[in-house]
C-alpha atoms as a PDB file:
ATOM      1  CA  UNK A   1       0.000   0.000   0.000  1.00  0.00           C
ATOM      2  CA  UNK A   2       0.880   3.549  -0.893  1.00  0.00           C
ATOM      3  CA  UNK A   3       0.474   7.263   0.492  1.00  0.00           C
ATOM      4  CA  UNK A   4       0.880  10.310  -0.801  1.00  0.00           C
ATOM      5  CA  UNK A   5       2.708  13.535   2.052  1.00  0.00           C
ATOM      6  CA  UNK A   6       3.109  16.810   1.102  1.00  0.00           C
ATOM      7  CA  UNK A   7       6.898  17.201  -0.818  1.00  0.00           C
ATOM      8  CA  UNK A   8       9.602  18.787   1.068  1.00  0.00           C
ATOM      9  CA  UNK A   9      12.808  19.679   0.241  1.00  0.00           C
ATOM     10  CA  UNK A  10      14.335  17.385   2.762  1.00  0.00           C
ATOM     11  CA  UNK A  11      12.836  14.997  -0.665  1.00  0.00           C
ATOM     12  CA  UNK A  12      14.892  16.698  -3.482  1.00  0.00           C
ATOM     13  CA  UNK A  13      18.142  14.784  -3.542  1.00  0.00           C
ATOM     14  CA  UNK A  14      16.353  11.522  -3.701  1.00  0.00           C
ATOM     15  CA  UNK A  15      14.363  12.933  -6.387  1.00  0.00           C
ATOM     16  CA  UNK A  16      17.104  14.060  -8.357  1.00  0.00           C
ATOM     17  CA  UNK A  17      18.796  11.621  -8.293  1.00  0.00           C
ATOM     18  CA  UNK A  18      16.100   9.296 -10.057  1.00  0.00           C
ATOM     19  CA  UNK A  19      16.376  11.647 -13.437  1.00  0.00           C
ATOM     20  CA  UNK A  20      19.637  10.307 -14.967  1.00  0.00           C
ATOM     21  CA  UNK A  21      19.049  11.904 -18.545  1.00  0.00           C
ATOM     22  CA  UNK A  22      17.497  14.360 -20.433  1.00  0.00           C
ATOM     23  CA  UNK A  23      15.237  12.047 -22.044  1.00  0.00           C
ATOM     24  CA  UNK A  24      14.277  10.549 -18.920  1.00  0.00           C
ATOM     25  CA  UNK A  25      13.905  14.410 -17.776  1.00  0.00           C
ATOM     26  CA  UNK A  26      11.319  14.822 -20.319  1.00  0.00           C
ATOM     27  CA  UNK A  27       9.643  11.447 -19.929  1.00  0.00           C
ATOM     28  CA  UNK A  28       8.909  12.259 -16.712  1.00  0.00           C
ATOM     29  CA  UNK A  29       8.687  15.808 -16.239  1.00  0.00           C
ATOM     30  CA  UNK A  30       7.798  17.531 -19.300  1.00  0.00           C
ATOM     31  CA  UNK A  31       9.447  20.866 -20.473  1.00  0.00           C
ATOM     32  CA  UNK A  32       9.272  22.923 -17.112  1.00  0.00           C
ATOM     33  CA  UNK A  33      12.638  21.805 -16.301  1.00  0.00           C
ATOM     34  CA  UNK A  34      15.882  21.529 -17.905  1.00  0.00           C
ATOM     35  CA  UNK A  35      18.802  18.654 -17.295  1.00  0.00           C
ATOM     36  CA  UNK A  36      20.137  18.428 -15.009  1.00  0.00           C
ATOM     37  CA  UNK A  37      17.226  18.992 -12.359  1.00  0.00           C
ATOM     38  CA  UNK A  38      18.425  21.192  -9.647  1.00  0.00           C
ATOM     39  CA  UNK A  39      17.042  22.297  -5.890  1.00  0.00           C
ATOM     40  CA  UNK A  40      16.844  25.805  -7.575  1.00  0.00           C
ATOM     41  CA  UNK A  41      14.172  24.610 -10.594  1.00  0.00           C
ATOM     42  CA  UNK A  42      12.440  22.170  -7.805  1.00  0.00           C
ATOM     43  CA  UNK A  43      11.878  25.557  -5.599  1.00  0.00           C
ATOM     44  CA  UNK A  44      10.437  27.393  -8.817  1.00  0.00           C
ATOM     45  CA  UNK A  45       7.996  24.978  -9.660  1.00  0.00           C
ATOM     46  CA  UNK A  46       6.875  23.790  -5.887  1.00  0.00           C
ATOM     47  CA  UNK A  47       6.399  27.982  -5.100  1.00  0.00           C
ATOM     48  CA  UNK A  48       3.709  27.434  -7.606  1.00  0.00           C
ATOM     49  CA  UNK A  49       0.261  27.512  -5.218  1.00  0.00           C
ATOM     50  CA  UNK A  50      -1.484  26.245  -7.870  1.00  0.00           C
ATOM     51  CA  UNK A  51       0.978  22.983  -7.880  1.00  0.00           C
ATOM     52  CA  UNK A  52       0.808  20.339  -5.019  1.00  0.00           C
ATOM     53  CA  UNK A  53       3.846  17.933  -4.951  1.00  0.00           C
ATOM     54  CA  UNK A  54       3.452  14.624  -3.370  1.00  0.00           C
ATOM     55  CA  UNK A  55       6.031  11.963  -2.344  1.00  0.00           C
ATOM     56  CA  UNK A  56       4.721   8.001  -2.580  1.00  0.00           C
ATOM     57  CA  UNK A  57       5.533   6.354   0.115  1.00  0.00           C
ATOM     58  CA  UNK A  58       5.257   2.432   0.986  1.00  0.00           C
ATOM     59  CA  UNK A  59       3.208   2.158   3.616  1.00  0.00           C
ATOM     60  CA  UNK A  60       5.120  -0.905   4.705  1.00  0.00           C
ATOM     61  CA  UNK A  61       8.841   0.626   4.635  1.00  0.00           C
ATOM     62  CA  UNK A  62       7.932   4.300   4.721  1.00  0.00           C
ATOM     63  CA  UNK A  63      10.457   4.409   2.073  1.00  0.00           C
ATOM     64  CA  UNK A  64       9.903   6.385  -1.028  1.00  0.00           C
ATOM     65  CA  UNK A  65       8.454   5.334  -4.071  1.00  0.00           C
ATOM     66  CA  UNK A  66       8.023   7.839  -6.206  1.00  0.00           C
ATOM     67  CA  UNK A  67       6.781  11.407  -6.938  1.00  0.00           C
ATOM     68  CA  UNK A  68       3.635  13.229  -7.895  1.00  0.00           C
ATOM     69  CA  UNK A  69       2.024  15.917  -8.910  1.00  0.00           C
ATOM     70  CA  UNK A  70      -1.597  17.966  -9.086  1.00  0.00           C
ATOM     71  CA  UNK A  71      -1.562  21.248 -10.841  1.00  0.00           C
ATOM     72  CA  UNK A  72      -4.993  23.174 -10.344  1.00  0.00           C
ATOM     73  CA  UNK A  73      -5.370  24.695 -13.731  1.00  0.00           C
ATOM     74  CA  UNK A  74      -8.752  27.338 -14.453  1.00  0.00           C
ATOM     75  CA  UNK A  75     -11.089  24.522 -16.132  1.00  0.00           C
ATOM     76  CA  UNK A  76      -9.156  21.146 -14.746  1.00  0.00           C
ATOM     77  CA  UNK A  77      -6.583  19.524 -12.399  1.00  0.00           C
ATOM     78  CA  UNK A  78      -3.224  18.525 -14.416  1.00  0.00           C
ATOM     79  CA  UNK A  79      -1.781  15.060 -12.945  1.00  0.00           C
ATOM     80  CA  UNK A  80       1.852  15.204 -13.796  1.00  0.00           C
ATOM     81  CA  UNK A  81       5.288  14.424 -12.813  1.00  0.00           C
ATOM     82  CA  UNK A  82       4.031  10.926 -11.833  1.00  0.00           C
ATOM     83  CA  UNK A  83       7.203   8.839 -11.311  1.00  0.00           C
ATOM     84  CA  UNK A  84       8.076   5.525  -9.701  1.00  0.00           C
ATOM     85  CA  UNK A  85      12.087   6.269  -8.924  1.00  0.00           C
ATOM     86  CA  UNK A  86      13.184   2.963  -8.002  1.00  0.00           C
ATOM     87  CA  UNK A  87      13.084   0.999 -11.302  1.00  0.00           C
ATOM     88  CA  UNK A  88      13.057  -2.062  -8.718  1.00  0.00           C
ATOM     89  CA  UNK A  89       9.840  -1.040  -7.776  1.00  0.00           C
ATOM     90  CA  UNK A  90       8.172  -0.732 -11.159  1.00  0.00           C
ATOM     91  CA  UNK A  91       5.668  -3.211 -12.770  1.00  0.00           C
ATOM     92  CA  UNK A  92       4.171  -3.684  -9.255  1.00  0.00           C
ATOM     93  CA  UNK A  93       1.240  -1.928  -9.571  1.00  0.00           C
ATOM     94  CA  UNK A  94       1.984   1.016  -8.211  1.00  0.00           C
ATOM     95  CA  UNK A  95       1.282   3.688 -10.490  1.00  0.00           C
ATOM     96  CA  UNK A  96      -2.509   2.773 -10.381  1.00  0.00           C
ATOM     97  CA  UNK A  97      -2.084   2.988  -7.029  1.00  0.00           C
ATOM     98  CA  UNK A  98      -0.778   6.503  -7.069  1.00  0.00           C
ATOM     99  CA  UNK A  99      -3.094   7.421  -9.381  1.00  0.00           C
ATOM    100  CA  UNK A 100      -6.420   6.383  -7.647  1.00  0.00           C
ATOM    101  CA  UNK A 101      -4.533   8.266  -4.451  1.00  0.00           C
ATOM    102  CA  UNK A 102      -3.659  11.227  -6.691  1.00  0.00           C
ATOM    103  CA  UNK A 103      -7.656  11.075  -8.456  1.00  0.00           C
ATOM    104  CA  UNK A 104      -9.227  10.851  -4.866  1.00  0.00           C
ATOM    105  CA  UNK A 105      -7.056  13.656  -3.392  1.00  0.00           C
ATOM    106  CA  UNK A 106      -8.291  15.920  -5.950  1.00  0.00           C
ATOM    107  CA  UNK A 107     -12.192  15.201  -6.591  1.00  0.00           C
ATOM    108  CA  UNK A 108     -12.449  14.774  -3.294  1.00  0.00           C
ATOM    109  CA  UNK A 109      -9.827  17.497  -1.619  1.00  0.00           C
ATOM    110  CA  UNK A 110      -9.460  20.178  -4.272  1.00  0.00           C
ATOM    111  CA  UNK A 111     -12.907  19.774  -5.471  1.00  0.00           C
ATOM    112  CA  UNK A 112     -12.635  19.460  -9.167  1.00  0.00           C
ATOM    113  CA  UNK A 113     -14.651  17.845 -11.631  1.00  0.00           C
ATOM    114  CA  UNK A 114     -12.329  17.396 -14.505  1.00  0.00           C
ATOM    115  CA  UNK A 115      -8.476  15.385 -14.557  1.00  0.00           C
ATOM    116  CA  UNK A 116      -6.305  15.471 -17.540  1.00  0.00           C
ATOM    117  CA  UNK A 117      -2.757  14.390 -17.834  1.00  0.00           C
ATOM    118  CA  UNK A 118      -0.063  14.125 -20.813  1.00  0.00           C
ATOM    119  CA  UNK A 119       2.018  11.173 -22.030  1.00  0.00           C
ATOM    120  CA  UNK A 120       4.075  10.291 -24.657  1.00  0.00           C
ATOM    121  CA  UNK A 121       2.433   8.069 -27.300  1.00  0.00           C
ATOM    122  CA  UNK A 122       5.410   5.708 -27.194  1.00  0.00           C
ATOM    123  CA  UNK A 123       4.958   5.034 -23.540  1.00  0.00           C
ATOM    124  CA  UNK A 124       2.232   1.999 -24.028  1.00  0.00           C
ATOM    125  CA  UNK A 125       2.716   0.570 -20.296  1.00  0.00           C
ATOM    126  CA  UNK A 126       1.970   3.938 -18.435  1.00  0.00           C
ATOM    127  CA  UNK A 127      -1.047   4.168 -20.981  1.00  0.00           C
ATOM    128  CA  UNK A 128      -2.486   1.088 -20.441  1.00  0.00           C
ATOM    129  CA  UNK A 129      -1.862   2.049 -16.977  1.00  0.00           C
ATOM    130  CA  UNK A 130      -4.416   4.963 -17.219  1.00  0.00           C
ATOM    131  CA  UNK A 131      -6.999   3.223 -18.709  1.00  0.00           C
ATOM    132  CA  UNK A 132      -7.054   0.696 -16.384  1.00  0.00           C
ATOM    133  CA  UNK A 133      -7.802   3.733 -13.900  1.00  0.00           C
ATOM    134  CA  UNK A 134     -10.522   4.927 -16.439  1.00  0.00           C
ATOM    135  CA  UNK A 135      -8.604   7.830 -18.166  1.00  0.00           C
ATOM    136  CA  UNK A 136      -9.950   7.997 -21.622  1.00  0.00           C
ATOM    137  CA  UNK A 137      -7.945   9.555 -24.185  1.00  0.00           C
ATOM    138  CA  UNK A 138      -8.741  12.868 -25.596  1.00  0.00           C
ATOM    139  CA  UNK A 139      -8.611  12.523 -29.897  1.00  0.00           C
ATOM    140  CA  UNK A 140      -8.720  16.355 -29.792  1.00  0.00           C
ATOM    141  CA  UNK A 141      -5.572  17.281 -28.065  1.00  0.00           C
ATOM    142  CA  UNK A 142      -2.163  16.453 -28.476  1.00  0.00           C
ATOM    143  CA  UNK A 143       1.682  18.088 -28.128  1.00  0.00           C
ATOM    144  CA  UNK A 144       5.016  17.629 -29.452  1.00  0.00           C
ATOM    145  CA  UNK A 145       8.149  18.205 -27.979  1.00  0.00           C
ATOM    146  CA  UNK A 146      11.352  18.324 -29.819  1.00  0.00           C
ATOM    147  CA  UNK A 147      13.886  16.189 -27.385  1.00  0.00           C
ATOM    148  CA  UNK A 148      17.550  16.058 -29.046  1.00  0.00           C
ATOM    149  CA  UNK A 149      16.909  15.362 -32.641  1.00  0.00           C
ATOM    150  CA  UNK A 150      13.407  13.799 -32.408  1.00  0.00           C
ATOM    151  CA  UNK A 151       9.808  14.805 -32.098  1.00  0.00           C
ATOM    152  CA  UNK A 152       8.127  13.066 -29.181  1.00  0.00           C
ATOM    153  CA  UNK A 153       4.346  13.158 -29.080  1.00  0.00           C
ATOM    154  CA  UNK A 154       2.356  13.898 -26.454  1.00  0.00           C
ATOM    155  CA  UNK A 155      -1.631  12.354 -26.160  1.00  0.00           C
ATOM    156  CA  UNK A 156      -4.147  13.944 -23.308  1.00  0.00           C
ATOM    157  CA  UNK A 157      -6.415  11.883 -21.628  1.00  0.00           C
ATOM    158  CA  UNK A 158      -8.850  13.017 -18.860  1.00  0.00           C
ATOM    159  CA  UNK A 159     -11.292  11.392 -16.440  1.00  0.00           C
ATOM    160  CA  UNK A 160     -14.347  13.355 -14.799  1.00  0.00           C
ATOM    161  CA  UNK A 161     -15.676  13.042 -11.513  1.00  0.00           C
ATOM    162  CA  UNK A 162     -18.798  10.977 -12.406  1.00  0.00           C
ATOM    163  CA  UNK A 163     -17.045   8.745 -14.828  1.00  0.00           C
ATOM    164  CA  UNK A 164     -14.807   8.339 -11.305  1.00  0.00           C
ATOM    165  CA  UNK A 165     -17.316   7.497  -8.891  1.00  0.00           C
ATOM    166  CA  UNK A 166     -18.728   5.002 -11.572  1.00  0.00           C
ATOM    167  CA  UNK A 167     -15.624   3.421 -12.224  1.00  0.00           C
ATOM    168  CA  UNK A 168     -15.263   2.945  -8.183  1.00  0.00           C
ATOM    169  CA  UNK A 169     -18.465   1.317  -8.146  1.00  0.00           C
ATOM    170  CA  UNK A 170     -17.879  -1.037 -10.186  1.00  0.00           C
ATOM    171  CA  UNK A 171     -14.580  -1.737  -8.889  1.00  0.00           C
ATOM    172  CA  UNK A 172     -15.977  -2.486  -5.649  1.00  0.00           C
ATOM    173  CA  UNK A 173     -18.461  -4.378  -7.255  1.00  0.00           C
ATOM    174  CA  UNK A 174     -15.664  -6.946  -8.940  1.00  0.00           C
ATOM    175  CA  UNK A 175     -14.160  -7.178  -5.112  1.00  0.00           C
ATOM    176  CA  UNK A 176     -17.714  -8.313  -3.322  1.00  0.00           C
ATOM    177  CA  UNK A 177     -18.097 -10.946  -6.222  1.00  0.00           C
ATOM    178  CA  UNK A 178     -13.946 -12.213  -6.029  1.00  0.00           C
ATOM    179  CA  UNK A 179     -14.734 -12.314  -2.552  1.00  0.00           C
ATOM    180  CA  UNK A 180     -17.601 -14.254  -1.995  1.00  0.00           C
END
């Protein structure tokens, strides 16, 4: 089991030290920061109020996981920055775990009724990922981001707060029946 705690600085070495490259950079991040990631870009973006920065932590260890983000845009939260640092850790199920904490947290907490988030097209396993969550993706919307000689794209997907509810329903639903 996972939790998410409010991101301190105490935080940013460990996180730093899981981006190794620019690509990965990117991959993970976007283009708000530039290689290599610094305290200095890390207290830019976290002074952000509309930007709440979680660490994932194993509930078992208290170790971290990973890193997250929410950032409360005018018409919908943004989940971003969503990275599972030790690559020991990944392909456990833990980034749909992050991301029902991360989806509860903010139609619940913050109140919103709309979730998007980015990722590149080429990432399959963090996409199927999302879906499993219920993220849909958005045919409308898409980015590109040059990264060294190559164009990466970018697909949106988005989840609203009914489609959320419905999708815990039912997931609930598949637990009573697997447990009876």
């Amino acid at each position: 089991m996972l939790r998410l705690e409010k991101f301190e600085k105490e935080f940013y070495a460990e996180l730093i030290s899981w981006v190794e490259n620019e690509e990965f950079l990117m991959q993970f991040a976007g283009p708000g920061f530039n290689f290599p990631l610094t305290n200095e870009q890390l207290d830019n973006s976290l002074s952000d109020k509309n930007r709440y920065a979680f660490r994932v932590v194993n509930t078992k260890t208290n170790l971290s996981v990973g890193y997250s983000e929410i950032y409360l845009r005018e018409n919908a939260a943004l989940l971003g920055r969503i990275l599972i640092g030790d690559e020991k850790q990944r392909g456990k199920g833990f980034g749909q775990q992050i991301l029902n904490l991360l989806l509860e947290f903010t139609f619940l907490n913050l109140h919103q009724t709309q979730v998007e988030l980015n990722v590149f097209d080429w990432n399959i396993g963090a996409i199927k990922c999302y879906e499993k969550v219920g993220f849909i993706i958005n045919q409308d919307r898409n980015l590109q981001r040059k990264v060294k000689n190559e164009m990466w794209t970018a697909i949106n997907m988005r989840m609203n707060k009914e489609d959320w509810h419905e999708y815990q329903t039912k997931k609930k639903l598949k637990k009573l029946k697997r447990d009876m």
